[in-house]
Every structure is written in C-alpha cells, then in structure tokens.
C-alpha atoms as a PDB file:
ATOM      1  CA  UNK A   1     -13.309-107.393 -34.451  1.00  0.00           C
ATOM      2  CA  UNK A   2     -12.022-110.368 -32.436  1.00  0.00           C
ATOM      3  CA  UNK A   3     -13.979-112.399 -30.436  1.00  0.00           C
ATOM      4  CA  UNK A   4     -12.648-114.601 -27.784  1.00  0.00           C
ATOM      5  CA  UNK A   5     -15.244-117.789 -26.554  1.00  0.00           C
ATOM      6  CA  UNK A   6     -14.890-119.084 -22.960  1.00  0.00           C
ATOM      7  CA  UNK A   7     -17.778-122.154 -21.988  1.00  0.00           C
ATOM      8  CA  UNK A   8     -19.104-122.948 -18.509  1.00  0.00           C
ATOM      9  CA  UNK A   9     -21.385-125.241 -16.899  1.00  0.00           C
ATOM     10  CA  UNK A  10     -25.164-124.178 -16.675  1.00  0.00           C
ATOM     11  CA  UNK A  11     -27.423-126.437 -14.237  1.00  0.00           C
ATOM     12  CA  UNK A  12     -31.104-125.975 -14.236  1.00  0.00           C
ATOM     13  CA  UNK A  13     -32.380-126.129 -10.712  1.00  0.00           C
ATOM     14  CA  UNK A  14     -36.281-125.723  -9.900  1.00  0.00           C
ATOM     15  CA  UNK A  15     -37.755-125.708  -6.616  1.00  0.00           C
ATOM     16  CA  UNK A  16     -41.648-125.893  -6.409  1.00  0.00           C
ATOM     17  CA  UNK A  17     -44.300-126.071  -3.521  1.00  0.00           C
ATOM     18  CA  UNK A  18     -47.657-127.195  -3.080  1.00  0.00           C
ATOM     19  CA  UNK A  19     -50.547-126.513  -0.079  1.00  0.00           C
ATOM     20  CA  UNK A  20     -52.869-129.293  -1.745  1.00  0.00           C
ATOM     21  CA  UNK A  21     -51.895-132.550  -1.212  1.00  0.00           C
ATOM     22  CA  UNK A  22     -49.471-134.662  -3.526  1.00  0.00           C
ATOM     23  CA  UNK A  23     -51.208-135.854  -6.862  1.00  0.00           C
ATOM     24  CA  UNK A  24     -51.107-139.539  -7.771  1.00  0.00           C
ATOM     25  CA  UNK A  25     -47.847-140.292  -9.481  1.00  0.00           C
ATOM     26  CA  UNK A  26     -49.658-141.123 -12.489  1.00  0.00           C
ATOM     27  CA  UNK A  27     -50.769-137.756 -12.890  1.00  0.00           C
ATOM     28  CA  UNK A  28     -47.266-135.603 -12.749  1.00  0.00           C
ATOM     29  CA  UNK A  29     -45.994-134.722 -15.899  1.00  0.00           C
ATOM     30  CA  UNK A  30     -41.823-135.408 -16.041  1.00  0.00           C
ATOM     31  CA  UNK A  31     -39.552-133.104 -17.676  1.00  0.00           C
ATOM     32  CA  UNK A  32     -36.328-134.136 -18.723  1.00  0.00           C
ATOM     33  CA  UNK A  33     -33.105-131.326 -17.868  1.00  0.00           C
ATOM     34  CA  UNK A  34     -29.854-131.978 -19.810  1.00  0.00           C
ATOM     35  CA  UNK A  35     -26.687-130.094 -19.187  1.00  0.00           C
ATOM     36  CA  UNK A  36     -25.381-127.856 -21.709  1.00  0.00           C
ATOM     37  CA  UNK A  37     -22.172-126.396 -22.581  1.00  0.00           C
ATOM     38  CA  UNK A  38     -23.185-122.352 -23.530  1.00  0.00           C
ATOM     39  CA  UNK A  39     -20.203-120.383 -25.039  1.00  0.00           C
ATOM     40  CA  UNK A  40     -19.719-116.665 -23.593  1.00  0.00           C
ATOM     41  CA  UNK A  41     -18.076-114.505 -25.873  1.00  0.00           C
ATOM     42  CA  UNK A  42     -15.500-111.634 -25.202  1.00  0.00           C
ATOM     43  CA  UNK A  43     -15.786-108.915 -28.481  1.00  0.00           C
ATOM     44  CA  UNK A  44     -12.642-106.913 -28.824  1.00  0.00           C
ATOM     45  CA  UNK A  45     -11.771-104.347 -31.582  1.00  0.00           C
ATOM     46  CA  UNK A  46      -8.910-105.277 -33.425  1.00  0.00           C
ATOM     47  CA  UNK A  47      -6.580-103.858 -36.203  1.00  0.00           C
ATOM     48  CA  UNK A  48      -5.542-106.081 -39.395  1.00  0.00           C
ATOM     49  CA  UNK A  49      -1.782-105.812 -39.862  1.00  0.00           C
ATOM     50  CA  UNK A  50       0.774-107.201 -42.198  1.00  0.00           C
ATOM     51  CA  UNK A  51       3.562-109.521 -40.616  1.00  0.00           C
ATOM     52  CA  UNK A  52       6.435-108.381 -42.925  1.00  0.00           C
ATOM     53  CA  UNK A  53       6.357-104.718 -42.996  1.00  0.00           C
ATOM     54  CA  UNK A  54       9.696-102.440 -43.281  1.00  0.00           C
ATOM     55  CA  UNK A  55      11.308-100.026 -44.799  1.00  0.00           C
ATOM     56  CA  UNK A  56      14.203-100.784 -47.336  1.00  0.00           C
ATOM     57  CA  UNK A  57      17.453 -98.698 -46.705  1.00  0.00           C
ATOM     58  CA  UNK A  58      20.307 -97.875 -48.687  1.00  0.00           C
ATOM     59  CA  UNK A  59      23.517 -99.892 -48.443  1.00  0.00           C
ATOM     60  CA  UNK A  60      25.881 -98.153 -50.306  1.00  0.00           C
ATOM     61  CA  UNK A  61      26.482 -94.280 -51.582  1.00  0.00           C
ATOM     62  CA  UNK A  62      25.287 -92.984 -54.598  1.00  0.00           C
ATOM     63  CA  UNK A  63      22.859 -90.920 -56.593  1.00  0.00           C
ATOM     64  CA  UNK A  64      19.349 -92.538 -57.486  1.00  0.00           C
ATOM     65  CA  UNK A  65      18.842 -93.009 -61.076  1.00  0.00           C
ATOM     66  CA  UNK A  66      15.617 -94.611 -60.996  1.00  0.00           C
ATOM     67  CA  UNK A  67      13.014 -95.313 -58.773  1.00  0.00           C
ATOM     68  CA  UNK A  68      10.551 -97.859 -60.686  1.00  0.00           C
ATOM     69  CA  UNK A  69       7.481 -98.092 -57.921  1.00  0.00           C
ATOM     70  CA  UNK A  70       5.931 -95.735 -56.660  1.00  0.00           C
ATOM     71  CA  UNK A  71       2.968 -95.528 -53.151  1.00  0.00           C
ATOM     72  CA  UNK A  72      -0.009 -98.088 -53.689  1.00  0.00           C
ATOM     73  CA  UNK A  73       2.085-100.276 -56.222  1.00  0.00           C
ATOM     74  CA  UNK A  74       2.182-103.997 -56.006  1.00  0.00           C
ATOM     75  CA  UNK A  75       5.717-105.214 -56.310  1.00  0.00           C
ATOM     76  CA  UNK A  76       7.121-109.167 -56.750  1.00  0.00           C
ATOM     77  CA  UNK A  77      10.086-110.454 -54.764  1.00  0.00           C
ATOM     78  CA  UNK A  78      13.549-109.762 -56.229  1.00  0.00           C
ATOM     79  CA  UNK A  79      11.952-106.995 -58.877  1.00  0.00           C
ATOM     80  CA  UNK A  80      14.128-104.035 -58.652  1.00  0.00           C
ATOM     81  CA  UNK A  81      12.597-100.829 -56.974  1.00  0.00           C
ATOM     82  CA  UNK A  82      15.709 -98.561 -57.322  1.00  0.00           C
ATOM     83  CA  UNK A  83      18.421 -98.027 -58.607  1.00  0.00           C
ATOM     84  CA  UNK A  84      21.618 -95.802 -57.516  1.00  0.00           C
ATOM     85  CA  UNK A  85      24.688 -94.758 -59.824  1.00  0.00           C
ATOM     86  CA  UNK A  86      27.055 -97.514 -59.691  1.00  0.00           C
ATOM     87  CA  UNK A  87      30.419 -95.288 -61.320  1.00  0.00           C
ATOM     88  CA  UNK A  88      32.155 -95.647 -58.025  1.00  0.00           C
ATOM     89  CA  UNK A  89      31.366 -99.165 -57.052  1.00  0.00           C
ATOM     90  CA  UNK A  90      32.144-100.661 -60.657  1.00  0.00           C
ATOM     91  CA  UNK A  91      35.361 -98.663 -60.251  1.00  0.00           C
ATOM     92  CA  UNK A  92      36.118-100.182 -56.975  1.00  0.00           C
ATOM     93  CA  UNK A  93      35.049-104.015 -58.843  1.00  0.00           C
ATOM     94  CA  UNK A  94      37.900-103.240 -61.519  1.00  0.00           C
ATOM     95  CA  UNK A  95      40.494-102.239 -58.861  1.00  0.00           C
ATOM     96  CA  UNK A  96      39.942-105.235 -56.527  1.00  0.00           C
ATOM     97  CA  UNK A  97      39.959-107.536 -59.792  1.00  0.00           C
ATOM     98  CA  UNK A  98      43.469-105.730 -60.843  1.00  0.00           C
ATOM     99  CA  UNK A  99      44.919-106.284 -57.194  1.00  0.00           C
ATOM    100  CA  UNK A 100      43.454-110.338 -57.078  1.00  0.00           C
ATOM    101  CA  UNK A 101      45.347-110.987 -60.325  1.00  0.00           C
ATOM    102  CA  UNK A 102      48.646-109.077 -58.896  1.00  0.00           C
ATOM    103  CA  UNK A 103      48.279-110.924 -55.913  1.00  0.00           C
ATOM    104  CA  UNK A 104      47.772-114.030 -57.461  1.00  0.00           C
ATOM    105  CA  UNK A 105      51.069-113.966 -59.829  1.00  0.00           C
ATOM    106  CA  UNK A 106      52.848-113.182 -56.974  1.00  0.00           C
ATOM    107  CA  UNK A 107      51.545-115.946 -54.976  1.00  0.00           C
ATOM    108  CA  UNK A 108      52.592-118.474 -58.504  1.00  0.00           C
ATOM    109  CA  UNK A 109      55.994-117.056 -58.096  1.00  0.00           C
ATOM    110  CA  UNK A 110      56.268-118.113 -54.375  1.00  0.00           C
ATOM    111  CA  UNK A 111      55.315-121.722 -54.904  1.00  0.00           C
ATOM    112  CA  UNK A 112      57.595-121.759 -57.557  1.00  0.00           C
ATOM    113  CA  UNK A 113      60.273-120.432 -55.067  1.00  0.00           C
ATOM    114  CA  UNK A 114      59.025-122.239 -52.195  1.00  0.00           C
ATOM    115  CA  UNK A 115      59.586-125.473 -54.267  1.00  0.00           C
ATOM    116  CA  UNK A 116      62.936-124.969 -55.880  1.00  0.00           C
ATOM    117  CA  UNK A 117      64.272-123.987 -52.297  1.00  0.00           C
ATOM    118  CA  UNK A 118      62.619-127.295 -50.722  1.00  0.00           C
ATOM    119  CA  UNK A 119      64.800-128.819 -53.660  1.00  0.00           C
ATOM    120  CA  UNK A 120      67.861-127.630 -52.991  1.00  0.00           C
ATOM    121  CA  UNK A 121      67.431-127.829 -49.351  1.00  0.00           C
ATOM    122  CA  UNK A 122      66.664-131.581 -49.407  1.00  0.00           C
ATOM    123  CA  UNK A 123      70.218-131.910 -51.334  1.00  0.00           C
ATOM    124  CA  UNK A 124      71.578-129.959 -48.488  1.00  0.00           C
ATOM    125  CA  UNK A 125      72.711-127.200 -50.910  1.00  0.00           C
ATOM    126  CA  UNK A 126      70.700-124.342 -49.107  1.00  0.00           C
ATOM    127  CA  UNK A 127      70.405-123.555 -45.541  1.00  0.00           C
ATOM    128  CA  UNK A 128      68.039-123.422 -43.023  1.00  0.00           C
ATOM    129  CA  UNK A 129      67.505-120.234 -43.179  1.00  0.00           C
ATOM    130  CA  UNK A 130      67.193-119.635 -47.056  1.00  0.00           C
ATOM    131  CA  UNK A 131      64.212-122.612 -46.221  1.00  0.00           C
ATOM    132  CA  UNK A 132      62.582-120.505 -43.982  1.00  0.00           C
ATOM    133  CA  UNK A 133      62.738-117.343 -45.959  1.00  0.00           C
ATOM    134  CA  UNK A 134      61.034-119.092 -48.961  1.00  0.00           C
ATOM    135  CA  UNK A 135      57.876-120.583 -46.750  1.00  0.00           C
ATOM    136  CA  UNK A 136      57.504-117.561 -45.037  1.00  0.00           C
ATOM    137  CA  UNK A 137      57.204-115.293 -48.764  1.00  0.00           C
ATOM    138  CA  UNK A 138      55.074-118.124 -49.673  1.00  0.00           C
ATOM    139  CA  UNK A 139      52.780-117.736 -46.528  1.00  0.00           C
ATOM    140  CA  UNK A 140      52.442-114.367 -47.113  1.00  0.00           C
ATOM    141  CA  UNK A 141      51.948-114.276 -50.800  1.00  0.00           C
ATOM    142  CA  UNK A 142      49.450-116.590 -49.788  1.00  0.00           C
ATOM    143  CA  UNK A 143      47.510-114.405 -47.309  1.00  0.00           C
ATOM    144  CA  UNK A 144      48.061-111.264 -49.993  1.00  0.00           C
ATOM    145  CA  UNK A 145      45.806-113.462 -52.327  1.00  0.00           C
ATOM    146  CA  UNK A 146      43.227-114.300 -49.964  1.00  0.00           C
ATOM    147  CA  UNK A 147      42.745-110.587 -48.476  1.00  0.00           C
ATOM    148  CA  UNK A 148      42.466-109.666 -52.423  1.00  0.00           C
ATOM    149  CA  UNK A 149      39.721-112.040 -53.132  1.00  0.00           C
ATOM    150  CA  UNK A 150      38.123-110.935 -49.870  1.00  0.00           C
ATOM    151  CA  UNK A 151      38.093-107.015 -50.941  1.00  0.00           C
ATOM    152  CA  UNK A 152      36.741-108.042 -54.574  1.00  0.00           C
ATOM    153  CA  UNK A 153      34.163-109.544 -52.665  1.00  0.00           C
ATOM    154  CA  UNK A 154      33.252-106.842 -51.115  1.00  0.00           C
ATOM    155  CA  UNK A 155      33.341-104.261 -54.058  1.00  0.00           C
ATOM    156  CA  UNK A 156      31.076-107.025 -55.654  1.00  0.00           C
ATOM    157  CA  UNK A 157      28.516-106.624 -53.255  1.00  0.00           C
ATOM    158  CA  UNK A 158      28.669-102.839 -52.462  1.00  0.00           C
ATOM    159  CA  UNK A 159      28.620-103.275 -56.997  1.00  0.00           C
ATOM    160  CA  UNK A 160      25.047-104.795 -56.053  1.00  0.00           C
ATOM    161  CA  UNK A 161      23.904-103.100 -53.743  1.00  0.00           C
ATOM    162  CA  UNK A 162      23.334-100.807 -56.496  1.00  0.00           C
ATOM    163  CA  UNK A 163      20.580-102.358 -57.615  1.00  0.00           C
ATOM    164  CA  UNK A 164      17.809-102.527 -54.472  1.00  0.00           C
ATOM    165  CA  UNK A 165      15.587-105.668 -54.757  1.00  0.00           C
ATOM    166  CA  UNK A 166      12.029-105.907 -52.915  1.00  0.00           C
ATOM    167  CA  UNK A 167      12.359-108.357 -50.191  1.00  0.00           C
ATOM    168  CA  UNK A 168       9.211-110.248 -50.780  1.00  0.00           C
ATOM    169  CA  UNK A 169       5.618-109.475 -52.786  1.00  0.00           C
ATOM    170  CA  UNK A 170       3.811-106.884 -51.493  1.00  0.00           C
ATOM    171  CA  UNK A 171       2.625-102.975 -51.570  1.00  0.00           C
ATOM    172  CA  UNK A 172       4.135-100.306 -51.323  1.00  0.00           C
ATOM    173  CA  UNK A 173       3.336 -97.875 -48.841  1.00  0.00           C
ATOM    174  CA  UNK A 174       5.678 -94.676 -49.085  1.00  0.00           C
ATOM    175  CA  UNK A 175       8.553 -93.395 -50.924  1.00  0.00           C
ATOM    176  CA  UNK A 176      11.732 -91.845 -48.845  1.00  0.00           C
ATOM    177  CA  UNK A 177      13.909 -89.980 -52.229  1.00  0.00           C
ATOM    178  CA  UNK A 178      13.688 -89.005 -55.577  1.00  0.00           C
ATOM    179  CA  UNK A 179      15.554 -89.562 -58.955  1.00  0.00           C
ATOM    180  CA  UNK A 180      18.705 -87.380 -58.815  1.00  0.00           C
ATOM    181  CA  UNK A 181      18.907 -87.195 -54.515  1.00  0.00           C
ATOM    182  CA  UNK A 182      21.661 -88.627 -53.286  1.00  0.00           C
ATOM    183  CA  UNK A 183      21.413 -91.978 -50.764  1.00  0.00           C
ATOM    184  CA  UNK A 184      23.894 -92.582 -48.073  1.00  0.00           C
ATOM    185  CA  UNK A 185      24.159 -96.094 -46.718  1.00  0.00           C
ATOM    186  CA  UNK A 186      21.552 -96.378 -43.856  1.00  0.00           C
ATOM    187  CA  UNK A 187      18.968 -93.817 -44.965  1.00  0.00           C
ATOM    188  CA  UNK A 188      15.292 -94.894 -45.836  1.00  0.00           C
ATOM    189  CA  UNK A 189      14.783 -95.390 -49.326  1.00  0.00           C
ATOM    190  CA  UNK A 190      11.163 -97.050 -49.495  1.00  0.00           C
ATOM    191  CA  UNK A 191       8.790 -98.450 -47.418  1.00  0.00           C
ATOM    192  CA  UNK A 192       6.049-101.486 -47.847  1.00  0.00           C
ATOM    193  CA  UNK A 193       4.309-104.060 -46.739  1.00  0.00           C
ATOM    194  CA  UNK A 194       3.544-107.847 -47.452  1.00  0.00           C
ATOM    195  CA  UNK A 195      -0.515-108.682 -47.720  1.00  0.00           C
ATOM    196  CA  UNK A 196       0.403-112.598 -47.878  1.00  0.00           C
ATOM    197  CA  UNK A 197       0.362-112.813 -44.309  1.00  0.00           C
ATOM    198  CA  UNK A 198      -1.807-110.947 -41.799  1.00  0.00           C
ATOM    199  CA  UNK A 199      -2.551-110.813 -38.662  1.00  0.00           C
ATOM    200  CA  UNK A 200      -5.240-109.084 -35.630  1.00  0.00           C
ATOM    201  CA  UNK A 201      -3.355-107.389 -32.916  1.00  0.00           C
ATOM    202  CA  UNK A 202      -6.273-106.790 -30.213  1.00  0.00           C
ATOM    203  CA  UNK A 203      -5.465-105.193 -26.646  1.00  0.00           C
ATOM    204  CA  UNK A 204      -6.762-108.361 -24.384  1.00  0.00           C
ATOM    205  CA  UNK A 205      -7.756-107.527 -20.917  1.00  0.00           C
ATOM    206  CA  UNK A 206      -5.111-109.085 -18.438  1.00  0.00           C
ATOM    207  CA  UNK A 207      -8.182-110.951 -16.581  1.00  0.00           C
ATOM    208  CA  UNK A 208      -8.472-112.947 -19.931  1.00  0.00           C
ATOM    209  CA  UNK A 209      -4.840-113.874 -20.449  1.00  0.00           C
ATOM    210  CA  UNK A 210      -4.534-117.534 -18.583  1.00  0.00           C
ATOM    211  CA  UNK A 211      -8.302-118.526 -20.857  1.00  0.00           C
ATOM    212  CA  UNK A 212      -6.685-117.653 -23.739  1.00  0.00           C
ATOM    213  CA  UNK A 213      -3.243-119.015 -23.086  1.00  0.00           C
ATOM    214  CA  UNK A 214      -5.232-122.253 -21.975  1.00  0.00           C
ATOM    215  CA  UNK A 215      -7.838-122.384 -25.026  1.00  0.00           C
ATOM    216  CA  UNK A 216      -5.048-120.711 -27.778  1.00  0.00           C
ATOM    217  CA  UNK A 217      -7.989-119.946 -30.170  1.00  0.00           C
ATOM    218  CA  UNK A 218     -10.284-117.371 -31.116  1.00  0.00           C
ATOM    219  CA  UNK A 219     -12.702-116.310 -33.836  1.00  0.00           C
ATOM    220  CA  UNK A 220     -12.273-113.150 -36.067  1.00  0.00           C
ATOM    221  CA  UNK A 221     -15.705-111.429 -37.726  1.00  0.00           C
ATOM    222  CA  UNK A 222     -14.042-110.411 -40.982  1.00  0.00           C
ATOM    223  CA  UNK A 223     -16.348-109.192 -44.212  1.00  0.00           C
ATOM    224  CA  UNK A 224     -19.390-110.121 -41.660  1.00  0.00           C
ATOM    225  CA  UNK A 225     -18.494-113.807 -41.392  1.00  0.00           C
ATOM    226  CA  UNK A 226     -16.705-115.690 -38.740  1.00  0.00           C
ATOM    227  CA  UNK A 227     -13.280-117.043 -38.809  1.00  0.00           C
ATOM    228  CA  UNK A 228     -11.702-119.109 -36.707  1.00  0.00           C
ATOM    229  CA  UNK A 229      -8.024-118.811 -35.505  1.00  0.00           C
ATOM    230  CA  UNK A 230      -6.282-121.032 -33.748  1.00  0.00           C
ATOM    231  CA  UNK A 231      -2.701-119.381 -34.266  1.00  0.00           C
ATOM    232  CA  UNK A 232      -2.739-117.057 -31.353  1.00  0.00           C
ATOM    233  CA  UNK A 233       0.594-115.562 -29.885  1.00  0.00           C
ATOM    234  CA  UNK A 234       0.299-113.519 -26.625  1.00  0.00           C
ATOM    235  CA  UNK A 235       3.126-110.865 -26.084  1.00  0.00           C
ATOM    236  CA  UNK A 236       4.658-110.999 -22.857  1.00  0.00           C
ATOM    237  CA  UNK A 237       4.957-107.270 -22.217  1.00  0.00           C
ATOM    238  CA  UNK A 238       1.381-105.376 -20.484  1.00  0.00           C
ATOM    239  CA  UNK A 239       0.435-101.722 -20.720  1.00  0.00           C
ATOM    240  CA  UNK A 240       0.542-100.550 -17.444  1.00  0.00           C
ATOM    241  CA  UNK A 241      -2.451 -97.997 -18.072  1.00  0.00           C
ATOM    242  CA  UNK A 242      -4.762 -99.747 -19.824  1.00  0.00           C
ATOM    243  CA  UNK A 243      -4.216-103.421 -17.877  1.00  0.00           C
ATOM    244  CA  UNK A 244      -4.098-104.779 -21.504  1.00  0.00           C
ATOM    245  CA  UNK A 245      -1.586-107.535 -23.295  1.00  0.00           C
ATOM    246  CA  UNK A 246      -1.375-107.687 -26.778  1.00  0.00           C
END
C-alpha cells in the first residue's frame, strides 16, 4: 500500500459574543493560536514488482541437453541455465577457421605479388597494367580475409550461444522446454525475475498527478512500517476508464 502526503494551511478562527458587558482586561484569559502544517494522506493499493523481469530466448538451433534450474530457483549472473547441442555450431567454428587460414595464405601470396610487381614496375620492366592487376588480387585477397574472420566470428558466437547464461541474479519463475526438445532461435526458453531491485506500480488518480509530479515523493507501508520513497516515475500514458496514471 502506497501512500501519497499532500500539506495545507489550517487557520484557527473563533468568533465569540457577549450580552454582559466587557470584563476588565485583567480578567480575560489569552490563548495563544499557532499555524500548523497537517499532512493529508492519499492510501492507494499497490503491487511490488521486479524491475528486470524477462524471459530468456534461444539464439541459435539445437536440442537441449541440460536444463540446470528449475521454477523457484535462485540463480547468479553468468551461471549457465541451459544448455543446447553444440554438433552443428562447433562444426560451423572448424569450417570458418579452415576458410580464415585459406584466406589468409592467399592474402600472403598477394603481398608477395603485389610487391615483386611494384618492383619491377618501378624499374619500368612491367606495365601499367600488370601493376594494376597485382593491387587489385591484393585488394581482394584482402577483403577474402576479412569476410573470413567476420564468418568465424559469427560461428563463434552462434558456438556460444550454446551455452545460455542468466542475465543477472535472480529467481526463476517458469520453465518454457525440456531436456531432449528441440529450441529454435527466438522461442522462450526460461523465464525470471531479479529481486535486487523493486518497485510499487499504484494506479494514481489523474486529480493527483501535478502534487505528485510537484512533491516527487511518497511513503510505502511495507511489513507494517513506513518507507519513504523519493524515486517516483509517473508514466505518461492514462487509462481512459479508470482516469488513472501509473
């Protein structure tokens, strides 16, 4: 439950009337008013919610092998969760390694080329266009060599995707496949949340919004004592049938 405080002015005013005549002045008693500041408070239910909840999803093909946590476990950032058959991926690794090292020879060969032409050429015992043939298969080799280191890349990371990492300490919350299904890249794997951070989401009359916005605090009755909060982020999107912002 959320409360929100709002203070106002309170004067004391007294009016009072005799028939008897006025008593001496010695004789009236004097009473002292002070003004006071009295908080009014708002009580709203709310609902305690993690900030980082989500669902981990599969980013490359395979079959699941292991799934090491299962609904109410805690779980520690970067400990594996799952793991899917890596056959294909490790296959793909070896290729793009064999096709960098191809690519690189090749690229060796084309300096070497590229330099013995330059040679000549400066001695005006090649041509022009024997020059141009030589930086242009040394360009390319070059290219070749990049776009292979690029693809082992890749196949490195679809390799690691293998193993599926928990984004950050928490709980988790529900399972999405079992130990022999087959994941495709995209599909739900498991879900959970973080308890590190939490937050009250609380449906605020729209009335209220400009007092909050101005005071940006509130207090929170949590295990039957009061907290106070002075993080408070309004959502700039209203529901229509209630005349609530979040």
């Amino acid at each position: 439950m959320t409360a929100i405080k709002r203070t106002f002015t309170c004067g004391l005013f007294c009016v009072w009337g005799f028939t008897a005549p006025f008593a001496p002045a010695s004789e009236l008693e004097t009473v002292t008013v002070n003004r006071v500041d009295l908080p009014q408070l708002y009580r709203f239910d709310g609902v305690v919610e993690a900030v980082n909840r989500g669902t981990v999803s599969a980013q490359t093909a395979g079959r699941i092998l292991a799934v090491n946590f299962d609904v109410d476990d805690r779980v520690r950032q970067g400990e594996i969760i799952l793991v899917i058959e890596d056959r294909e991926q490790q296959a793909e690794v070896d290729r793009a390694r064999a096709n960098l090292d191809t690519a690189s020879v090749k690229r060796q060969e084309s300096e070497q080329e590229f330099r013995r032409v330059e040679g000549v050429y400066a001695r005006q015992a090649a041509s022009k266009a024997e020059m141009e043939r030589a930086t242009a298969a040394r360009n390319q080799a070059r290219a070749a060599e990049q776009a292979a280191a690029a693809a082992l890349q890749q196949a490195l990371q679809q390799l690691g995707y293998t193993r599926v990492a928990a984004p950050y300490n928490g709980i988790v919350t529900e399972r999405h496949i079992e130990v022999g299904e087959t994941a495709q890249p995209g599909q739900p794997l498991m879900s959970g949340m973080s308890l590190d951070d939490l937050r009250i989401s609380v449906d605020l009359p729209q009335n209220l919004v400009e007092l909050v916005r101005t005071e940006h605090k509130a207090q929170a009755m949590i295990g039957g004592k009061w907290i106070d909060i002075s993080d408070v982020t309004l959502f700039p999107v209203a529901d229509p049938r209630s005349d609530t912002i979040e």
